[in-house]
C-alpha atoms as a PDB file:
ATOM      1  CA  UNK A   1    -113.240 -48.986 -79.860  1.00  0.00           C
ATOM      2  CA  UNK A   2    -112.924 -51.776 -77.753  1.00  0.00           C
ATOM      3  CA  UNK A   3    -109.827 -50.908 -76.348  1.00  0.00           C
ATOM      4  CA  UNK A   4    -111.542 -47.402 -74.720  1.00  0.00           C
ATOM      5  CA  UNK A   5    -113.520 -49.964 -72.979  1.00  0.00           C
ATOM      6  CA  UNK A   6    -110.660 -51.668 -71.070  1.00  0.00           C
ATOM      7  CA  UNK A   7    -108.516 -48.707 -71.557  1.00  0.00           C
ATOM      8  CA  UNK A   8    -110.780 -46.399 -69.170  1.00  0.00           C
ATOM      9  CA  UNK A   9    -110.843 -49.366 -66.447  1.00  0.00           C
ATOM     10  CA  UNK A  10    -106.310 -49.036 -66.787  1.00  0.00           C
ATOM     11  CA  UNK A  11    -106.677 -45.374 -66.385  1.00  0.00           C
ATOM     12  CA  UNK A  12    -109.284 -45.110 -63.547  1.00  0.00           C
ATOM     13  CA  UNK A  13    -107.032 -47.604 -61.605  1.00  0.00           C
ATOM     14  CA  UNK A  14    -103.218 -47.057 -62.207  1.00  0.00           C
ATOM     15  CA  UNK A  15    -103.293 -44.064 -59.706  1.00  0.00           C
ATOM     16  CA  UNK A  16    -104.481 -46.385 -57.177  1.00  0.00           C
ATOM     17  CA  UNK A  17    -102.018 -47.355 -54.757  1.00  0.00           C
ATOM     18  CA  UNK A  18    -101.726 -51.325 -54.223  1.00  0.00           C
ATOM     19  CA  UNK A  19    -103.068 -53.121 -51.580  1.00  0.00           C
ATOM     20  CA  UNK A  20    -101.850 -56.535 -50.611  1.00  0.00           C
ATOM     21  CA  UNK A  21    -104.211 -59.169 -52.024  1.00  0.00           C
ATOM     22  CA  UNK A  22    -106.687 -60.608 -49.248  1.00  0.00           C
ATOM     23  CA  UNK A  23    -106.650 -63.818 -49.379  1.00  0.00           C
ATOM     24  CA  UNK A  24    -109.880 -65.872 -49.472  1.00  0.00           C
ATOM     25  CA  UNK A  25    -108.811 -69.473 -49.205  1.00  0.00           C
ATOM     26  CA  UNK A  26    -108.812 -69.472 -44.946  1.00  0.00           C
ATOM     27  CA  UNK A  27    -112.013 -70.300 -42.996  1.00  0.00           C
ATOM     28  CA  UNK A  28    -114.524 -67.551 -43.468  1.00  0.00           C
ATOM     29  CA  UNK A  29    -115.788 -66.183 -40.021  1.00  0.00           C
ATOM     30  CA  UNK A  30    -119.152 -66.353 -39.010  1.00  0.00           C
ATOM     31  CA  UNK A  31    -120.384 -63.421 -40.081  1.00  0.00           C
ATOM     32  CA  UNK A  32    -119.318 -64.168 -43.392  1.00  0.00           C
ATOM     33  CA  UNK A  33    -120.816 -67.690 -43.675  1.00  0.00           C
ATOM     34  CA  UNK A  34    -124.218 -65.641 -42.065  1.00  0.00           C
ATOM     35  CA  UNK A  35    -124.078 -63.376 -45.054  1.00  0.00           C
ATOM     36  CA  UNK A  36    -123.153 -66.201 -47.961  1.00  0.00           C
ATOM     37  CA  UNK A  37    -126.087 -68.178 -46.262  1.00  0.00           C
ATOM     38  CA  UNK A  38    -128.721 -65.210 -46.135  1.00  0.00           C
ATOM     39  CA  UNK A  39    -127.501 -64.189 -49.777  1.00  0.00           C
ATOM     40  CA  UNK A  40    -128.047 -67.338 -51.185  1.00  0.00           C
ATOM     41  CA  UNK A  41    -131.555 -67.715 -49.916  1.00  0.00           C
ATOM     42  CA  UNK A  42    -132.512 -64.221 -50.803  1.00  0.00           C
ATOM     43  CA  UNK A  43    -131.403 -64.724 -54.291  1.00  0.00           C
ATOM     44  CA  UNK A  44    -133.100 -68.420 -54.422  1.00  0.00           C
ATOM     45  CA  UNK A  45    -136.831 -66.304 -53.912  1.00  0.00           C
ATOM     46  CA  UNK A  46    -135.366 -63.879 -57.187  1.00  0.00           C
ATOM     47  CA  UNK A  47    -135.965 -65.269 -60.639  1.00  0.00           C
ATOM     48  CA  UNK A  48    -132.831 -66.040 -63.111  1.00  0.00           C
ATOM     49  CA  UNK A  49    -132.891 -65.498 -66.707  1.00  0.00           C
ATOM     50  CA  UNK A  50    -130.737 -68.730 -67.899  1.00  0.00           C
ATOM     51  CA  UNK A  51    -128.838 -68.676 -71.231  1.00  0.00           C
ATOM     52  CA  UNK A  52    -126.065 -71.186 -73.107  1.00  0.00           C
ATOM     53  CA  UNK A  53    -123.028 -69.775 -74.302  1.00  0.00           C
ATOM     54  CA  UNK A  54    -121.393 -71.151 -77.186  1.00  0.00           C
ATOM     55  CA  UNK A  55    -118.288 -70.401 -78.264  1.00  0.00           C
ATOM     56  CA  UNK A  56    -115.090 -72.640 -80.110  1.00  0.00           C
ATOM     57  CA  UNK A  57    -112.395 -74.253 -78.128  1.00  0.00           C
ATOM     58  CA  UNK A  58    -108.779 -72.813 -77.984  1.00  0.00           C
ATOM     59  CA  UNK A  59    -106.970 -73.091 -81.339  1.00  0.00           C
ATOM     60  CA  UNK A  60    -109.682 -73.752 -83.321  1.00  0.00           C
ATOM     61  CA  UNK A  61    -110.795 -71.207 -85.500  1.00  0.00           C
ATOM     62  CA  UNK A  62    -114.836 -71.067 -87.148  1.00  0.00           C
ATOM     63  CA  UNK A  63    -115.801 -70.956 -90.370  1.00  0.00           C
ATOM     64  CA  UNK A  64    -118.238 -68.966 -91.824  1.00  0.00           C
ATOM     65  CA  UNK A  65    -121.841 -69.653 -92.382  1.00  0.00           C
ATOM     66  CA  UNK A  66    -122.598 -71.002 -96.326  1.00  0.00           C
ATOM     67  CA  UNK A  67    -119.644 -73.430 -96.069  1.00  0.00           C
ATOM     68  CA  UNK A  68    -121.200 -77.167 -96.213  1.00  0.00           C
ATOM     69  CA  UNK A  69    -118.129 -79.214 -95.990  1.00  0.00           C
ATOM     70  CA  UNK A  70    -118.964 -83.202 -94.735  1.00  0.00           C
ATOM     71  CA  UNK A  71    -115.375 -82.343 -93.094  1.00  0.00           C
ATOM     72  CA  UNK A  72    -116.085 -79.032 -91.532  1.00  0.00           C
ATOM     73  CA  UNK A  73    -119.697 -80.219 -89.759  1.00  0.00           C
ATOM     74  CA  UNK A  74    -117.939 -83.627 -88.825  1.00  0.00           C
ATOM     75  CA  UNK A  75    -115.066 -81.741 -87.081  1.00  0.00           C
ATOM     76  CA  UNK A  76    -117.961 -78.655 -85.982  1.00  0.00           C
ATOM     77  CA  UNK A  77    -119.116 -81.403 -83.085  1.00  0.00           C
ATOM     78  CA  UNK A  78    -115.749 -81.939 -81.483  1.00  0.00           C
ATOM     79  CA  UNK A  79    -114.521 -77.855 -81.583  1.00  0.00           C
ATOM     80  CA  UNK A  80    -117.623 -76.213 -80.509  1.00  0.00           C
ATOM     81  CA  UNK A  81    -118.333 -76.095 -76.634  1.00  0.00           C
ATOM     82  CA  UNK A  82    -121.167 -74.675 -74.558  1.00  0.00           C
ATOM     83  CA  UNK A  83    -121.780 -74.147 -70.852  1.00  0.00           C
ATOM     84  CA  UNK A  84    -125.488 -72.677 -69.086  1.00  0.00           C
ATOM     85  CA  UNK A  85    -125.353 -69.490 -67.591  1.00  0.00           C
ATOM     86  CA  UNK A  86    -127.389 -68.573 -64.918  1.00  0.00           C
ATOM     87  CA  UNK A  87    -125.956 -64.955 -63.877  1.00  0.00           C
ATOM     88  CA  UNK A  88    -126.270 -63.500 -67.471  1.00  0.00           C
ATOM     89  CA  UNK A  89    -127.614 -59.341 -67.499  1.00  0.00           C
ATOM     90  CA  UNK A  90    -127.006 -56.257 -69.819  1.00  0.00           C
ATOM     91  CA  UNK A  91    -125.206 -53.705 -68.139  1.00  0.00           C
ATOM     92  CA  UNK A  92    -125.192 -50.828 -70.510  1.00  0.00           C
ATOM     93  CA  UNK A  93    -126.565 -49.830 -73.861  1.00  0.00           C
ATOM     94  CA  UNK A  94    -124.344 -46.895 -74.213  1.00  0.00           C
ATOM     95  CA  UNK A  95    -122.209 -45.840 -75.463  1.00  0.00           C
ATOM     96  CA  UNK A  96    -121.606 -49.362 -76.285  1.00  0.00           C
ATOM     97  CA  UNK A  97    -124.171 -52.182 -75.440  1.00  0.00           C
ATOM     98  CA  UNK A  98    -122.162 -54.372 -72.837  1.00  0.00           C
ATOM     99  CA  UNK A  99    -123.281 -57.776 -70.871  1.00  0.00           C
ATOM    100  CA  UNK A 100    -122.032 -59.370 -68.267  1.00  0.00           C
ATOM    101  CA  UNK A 101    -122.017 -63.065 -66.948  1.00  0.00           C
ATOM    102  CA  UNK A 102    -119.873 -65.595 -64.837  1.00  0.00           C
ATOM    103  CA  UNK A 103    -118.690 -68.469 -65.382  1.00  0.00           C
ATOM    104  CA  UNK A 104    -116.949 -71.397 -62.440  1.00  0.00           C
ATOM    105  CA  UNK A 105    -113.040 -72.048 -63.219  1.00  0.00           C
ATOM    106  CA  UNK A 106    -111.170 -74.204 -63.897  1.00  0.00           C
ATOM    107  CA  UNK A 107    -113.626 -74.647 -67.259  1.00  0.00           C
ATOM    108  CA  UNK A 108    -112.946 -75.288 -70.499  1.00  0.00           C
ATOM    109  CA  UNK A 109    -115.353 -72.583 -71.708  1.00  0.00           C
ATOM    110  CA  UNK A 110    -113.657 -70.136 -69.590  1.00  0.00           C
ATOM    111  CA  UNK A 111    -110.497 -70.746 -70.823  1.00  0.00           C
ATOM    112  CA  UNK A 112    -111.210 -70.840 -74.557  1.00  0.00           C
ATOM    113  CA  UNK A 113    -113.165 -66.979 -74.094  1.00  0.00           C
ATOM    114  CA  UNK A 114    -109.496 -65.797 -72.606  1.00  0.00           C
ATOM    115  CA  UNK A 115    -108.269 -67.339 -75.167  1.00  0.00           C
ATOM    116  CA  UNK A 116    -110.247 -65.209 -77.655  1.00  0.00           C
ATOM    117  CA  UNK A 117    -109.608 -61.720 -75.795  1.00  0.00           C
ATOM    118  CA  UNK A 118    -106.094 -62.644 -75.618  1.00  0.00           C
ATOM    119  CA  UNK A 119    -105.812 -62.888 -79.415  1.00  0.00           C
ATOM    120  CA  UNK A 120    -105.851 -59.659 -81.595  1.00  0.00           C
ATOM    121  CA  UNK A 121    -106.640 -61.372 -84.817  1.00  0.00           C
ATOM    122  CA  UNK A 122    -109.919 -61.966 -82.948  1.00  0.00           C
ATOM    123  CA  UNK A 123    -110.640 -58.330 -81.702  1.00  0.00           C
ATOM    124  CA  UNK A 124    -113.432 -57.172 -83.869  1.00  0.00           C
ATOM    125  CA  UNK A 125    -115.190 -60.514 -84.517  1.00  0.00           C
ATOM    126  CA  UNK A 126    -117.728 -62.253 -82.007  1.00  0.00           C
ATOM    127  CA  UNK A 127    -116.187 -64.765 -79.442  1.00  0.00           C
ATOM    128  CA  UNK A 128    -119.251 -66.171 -78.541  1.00  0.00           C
ATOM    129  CA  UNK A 129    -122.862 -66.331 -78.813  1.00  0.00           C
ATOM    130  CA  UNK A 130    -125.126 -65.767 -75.957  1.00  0.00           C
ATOM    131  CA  UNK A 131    -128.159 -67.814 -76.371  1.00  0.00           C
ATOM    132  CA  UNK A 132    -131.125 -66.379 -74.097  1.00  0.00           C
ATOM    133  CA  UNK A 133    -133.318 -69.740 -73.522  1.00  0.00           C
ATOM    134  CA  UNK A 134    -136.955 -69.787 -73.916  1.00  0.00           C
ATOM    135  CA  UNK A 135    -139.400 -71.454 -71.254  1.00  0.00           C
ATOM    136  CA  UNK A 136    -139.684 -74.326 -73.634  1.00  0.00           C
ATOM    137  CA  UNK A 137    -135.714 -75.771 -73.154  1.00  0.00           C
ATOM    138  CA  UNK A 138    -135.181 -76.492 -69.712  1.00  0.00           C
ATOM    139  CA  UNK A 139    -133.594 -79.685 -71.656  1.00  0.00           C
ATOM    140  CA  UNK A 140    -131.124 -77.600 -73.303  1.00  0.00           C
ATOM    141  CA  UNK A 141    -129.954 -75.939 -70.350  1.00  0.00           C
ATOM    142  CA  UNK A 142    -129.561 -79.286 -68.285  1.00  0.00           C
ATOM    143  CA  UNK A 143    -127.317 -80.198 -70.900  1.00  0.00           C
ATOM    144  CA  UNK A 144    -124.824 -77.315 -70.826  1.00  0.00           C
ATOM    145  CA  UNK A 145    -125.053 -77.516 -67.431  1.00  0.00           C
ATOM    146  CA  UNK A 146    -122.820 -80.771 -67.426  1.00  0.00           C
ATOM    147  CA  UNK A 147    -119.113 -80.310 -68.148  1.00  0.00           C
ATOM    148  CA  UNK A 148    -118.268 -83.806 -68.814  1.00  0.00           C
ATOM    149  CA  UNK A 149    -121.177 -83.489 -71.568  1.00  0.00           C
ATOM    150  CA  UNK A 150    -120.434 -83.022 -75.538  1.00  0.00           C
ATOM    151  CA  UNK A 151    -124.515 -81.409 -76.217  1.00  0.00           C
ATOM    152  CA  UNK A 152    -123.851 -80.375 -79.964  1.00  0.00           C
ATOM    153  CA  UNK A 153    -123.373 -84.181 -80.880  1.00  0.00           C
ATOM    154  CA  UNK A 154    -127.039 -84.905 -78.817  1.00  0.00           C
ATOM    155  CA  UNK A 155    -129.852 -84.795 -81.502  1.00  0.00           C
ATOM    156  CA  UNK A 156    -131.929 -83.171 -79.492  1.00  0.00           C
ATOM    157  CA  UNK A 157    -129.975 -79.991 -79.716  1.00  0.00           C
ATOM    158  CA  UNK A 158    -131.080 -78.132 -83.189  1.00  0.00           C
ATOM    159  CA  UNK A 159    -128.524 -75.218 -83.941  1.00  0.00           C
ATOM    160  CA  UNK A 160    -127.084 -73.424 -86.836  1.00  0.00           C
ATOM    161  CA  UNK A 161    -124.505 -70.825 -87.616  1.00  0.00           C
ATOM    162  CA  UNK A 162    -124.327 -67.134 -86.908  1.00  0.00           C
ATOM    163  CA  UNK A 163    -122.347 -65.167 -89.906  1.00  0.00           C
ATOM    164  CA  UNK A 164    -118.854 -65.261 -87.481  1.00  0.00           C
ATOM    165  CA  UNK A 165    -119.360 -69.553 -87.603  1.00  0.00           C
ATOM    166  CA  UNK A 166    -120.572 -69.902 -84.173  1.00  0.00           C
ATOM    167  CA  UNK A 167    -123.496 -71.857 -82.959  1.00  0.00           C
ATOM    168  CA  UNK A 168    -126.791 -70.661 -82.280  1.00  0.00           C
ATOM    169  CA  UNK A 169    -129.439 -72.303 -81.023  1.00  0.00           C
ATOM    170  CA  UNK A 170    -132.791 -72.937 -82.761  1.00  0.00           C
ATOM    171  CA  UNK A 171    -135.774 -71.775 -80.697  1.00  0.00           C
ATOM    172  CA  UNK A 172    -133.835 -69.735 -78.264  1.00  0.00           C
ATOM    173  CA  UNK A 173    -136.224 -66.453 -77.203  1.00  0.00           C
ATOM    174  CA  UNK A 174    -133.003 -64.647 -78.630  1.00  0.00           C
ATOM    175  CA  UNK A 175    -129.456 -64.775 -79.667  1.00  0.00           C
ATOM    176  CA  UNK A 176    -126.701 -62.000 -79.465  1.00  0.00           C
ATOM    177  CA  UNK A 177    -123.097 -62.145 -81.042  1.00  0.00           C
ATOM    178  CA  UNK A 178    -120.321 -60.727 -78.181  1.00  0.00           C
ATOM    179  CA  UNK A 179    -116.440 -60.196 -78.250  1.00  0.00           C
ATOM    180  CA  UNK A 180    -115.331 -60.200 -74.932  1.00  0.00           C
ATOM    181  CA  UNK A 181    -113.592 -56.970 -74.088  1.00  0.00           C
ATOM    182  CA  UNK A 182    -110.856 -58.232 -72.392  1.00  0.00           C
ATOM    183  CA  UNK A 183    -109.674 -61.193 -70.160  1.00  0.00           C
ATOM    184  CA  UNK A 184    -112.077 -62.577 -67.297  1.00  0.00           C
ATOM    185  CA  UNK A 185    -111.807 -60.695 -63.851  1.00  0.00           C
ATOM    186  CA  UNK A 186    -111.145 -63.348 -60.820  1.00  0.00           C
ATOM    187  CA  UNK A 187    -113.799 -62.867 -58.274  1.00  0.00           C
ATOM    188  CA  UNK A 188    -111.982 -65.067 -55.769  1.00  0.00           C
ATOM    189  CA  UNK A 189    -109.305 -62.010 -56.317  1.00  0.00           C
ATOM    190  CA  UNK A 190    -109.952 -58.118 -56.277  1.00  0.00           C
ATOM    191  CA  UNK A 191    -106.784 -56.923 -56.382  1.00  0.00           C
ATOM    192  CA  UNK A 192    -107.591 -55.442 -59.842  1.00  0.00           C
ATOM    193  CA  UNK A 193    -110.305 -53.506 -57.925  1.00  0.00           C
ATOM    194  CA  UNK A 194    -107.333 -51.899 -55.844  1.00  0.00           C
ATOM    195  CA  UNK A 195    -103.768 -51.569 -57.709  1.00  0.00           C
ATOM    196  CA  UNK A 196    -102.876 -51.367 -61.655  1.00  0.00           C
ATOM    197  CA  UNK A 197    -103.891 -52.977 -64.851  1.00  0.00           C
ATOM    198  CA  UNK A 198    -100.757 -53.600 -65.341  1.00  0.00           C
ATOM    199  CA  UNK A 199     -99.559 -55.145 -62.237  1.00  0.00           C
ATOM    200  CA  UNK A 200    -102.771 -57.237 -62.077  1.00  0.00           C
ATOM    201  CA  UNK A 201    -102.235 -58.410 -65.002  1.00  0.00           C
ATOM    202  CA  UNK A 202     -98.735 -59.425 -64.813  1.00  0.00           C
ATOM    203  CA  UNK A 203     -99.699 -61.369 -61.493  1.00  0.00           C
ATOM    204  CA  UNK A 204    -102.952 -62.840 -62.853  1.00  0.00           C
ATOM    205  CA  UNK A 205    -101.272 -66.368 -64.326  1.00  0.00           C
ATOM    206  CA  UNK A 206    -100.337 -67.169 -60.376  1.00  0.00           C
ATOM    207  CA  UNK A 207    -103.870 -67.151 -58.885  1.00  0.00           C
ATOM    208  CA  UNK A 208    -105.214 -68.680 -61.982  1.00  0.00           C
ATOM    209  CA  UNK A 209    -102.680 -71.516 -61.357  1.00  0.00           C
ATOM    210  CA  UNK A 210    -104.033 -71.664 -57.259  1.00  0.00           C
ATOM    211  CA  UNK A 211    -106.610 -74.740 -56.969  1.00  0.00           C
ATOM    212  CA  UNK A 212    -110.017 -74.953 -56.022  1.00  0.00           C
ATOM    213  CA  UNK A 213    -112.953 -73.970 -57.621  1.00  0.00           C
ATOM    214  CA  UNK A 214    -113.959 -70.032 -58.114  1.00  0.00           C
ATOM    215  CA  UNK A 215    -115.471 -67.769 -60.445  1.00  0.00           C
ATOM    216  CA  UNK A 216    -114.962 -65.187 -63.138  1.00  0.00           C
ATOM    217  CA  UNK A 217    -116.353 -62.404 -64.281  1.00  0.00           C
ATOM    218  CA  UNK A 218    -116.539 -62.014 -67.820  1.00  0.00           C
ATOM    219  CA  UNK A 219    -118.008 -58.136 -69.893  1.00  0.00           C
ATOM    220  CA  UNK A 220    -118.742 -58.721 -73.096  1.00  0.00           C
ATOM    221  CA  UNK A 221    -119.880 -56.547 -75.963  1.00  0.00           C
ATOM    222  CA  UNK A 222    -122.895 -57.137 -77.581  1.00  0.00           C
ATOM    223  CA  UNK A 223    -122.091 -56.829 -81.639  1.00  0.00           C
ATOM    224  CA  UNK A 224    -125.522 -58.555 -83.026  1.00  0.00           C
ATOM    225  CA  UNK A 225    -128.618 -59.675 -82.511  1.00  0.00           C
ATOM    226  CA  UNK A 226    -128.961 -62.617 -84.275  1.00  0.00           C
ATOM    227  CA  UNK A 227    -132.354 -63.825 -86.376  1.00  0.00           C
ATOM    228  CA  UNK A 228    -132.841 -67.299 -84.136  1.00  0.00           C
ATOM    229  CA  UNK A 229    -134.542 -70.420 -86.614  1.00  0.00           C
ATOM    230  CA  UNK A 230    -137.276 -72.051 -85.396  1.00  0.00           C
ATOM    231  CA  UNK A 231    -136.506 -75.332 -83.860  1.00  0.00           C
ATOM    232  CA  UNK A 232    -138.155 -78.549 -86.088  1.00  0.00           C
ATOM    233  CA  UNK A 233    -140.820 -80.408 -84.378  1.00  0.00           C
ATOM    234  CA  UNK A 234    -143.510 -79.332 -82.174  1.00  0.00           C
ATOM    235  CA  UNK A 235    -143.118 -78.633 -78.472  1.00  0.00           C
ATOM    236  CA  UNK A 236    -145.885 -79.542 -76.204  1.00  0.00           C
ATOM    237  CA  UNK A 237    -147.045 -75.977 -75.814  1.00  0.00           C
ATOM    238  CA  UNK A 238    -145.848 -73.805 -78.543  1.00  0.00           C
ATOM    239  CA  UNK A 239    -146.755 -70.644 -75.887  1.00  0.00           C
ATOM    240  CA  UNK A 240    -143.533 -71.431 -74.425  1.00  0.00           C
ATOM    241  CA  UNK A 241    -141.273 -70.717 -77.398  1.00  0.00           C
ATOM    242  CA  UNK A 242    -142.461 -67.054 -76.842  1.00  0.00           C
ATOM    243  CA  UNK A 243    -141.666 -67.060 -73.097  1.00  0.00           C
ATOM    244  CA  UNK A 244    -138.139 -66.567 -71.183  1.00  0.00           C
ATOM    245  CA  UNK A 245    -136.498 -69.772 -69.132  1.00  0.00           C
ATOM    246  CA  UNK A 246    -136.043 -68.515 -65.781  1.00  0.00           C
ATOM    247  CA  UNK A 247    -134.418 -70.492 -62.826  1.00  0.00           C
ATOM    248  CA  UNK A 248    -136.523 -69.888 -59.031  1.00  0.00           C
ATOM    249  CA  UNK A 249    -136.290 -71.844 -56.132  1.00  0.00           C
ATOM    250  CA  UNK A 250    -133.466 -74.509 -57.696  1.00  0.00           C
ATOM    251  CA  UNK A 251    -136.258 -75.260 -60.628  1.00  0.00           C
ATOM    252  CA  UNK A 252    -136.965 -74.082 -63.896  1.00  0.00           C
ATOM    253  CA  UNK A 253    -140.079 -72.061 -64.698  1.00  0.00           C
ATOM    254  CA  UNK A 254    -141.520 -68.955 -66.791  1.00  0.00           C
ATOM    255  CA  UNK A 255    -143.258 -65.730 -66.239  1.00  0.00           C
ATOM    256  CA  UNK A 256    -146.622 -65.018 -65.259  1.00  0.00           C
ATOM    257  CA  UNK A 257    -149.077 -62.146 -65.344  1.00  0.00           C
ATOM    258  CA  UNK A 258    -150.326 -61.176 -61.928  1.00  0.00           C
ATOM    259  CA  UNK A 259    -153.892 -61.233 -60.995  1.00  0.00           C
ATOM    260  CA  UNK A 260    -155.945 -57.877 -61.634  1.00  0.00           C
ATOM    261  CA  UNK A 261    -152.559 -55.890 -62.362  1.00  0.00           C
END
C-alpha cells in the first residue's frame, strides 16, 4: 500500500518533460529577499504546533517493547536520536492518514529517516514516532532543538517504548507511529516537481552532496496512535499536560479561549 503512495507521485510526473534545475545558491534579488522577509514575519504572528521526533540512528535496528536487557537500555541511550519539529501538520486522512514535516540538512535525524525508507525490510514497520508536545515541555523541545545534544541520556526526559521499540515520550498531548513513504524531497531543489521519479532520483545523491544548509521535506504515514504514559512527578500546573505547545512570536506558549466567543 505504501508503494501506491509514491507510485502515483512517479506516474503523475514521468510525462513531464524536464526542466533544467534552477539553481538557488546565487544572490536572491530583491524581490525575493522582500518576500522571504514579509513571509517570515507573517508566519512569526501564526501559532506553531511543536513536536520531537524520535527515531534510531542508521544501522541500528529497535527492539521490541517487553525486552528488559541491562545491555539493550545501556546501548538504547547512544542509538536513539531526536530532533524538535516546528513545521509538523496532517495532510490527509484518506485514503491513508499522511503527515508532513521538515527537517534542516545536513542532520543526523534526516539521514537516519532516509535511511529507513531506503530499506525494504523496514517498509511496513514505523520509522519514527512523532511526539506532539504538550504546553507543559517547552524543556523538552529546547532539548531536541540542539544537535550537538544526546536528550535521552538527560533525566529529565521520561520516555518509554512504542510496540515497534521506538521512544515515546511521557506526557506528550499525543504520540503517533509513521513509516516514511519514501525518501525526503529537497526543498532547496524542485526538479522532482518538474521531470521524472526516476531521473530525480538518480540525480538526488549530487545535490545532497552540495554544501550549505537547506531543508527537506519529509510525508509520512501515520500507522498508530500511541497510548502516551504519564510523566512521574508533578508539573507546576497540571492544566498544561492537557494543552498543545505552540511556538508564536520566537517563544513558547499555549492556547487560549477568546473573550465572549
Amino acid at each position: 500500500m505504501l508503494q501506491s503512495c509514491t507510485g502515483t507521485v512517479r506516474c503523475a510526473t514521468q510525462n513531464l518533460n524536464h526542466t533544467p534545475f534552477r539553481s538557488y545558491s546565487s544572490a536572491p534579488s530583491a524581490q525575493a529577499r522582500l518576500v522571504k522577509q514579509s513571509l517570515r514575519k507573517l508566519l512569526r504572528e501564526t501559532a506553531q504546533p511543536v513536536a520531537v521526533v524520535t527515531s534510531t540512528l542508521p544501522d541500528h535496528k529497535t527492539t521490541p517493547q517487553g525486552d528488559s536487557s541491562v545491555q539493550i537500555q545501556t546501548k538504547a541511550l547512544s542509538i536513539f536520536h531526536g530532533a524538535t519539529l516546528s513545521s509538523f501538520t496532517s495532510i490527509a486522512l484518506d485514503p491513508h492518514p499522511l503527515v508532513a514535516f521538515s527537517l534542516r540538512v545536513p542532520s543526523r535525524m534526516a539521514l537516519a529517516l532516509n535511511a529507513h525508507a531506503s530499506n525494504p525490510q523496514m517498509q511496513m514497520s514505523s520509522h519514527m514516532v512523532v511526539n506532539i508536545l504538550s504546553a507543559a515541555q517547552p524543556h523538552i523541545a529546547r532539548l531536541f532543538s540542539s544537535p550537538g545534544l544526546h536528550p535521552f541520556s538527560e533525566s529529565e526526559v521520561q520516555w518509554t517504548r512504542s510496540v515497534d521499540g521506538l521512544p515515546v515520550i511521557k506526557g506528550a498531548l499525543g504520540a503517533l507511529s509513521c513509516t516514511v513513504v519514501g525518501r525526503s524531497l529537497p526543498l532547496n531543489d524542485t526538479r522532482w516537481l518538474h521531470s521524472s521519479m526516476d531521473e530525480w532520483e538518480a540525480e538526488v545523491q549530487q545535490v545532497e552532496g552540495r554544501s550549505g544548509l537547506a531543508s527537506e521535506l519529509f510525508i509520512a504515514r501515520v500507522l498508530r496512535v500511541e497510548d502516551v504514559q504519564e510523566p512521574e512527578g508533578q508539573f507546576e500546573d497540571d492544566r498544561l499536560r492537557t494543552l498543545p505547545l505552540l511556538y508564536h512570536q520566537r517563544a513558547y506558549t499555549t492556547v487560549g479561549k477568546i473573550p465572549n466567543s
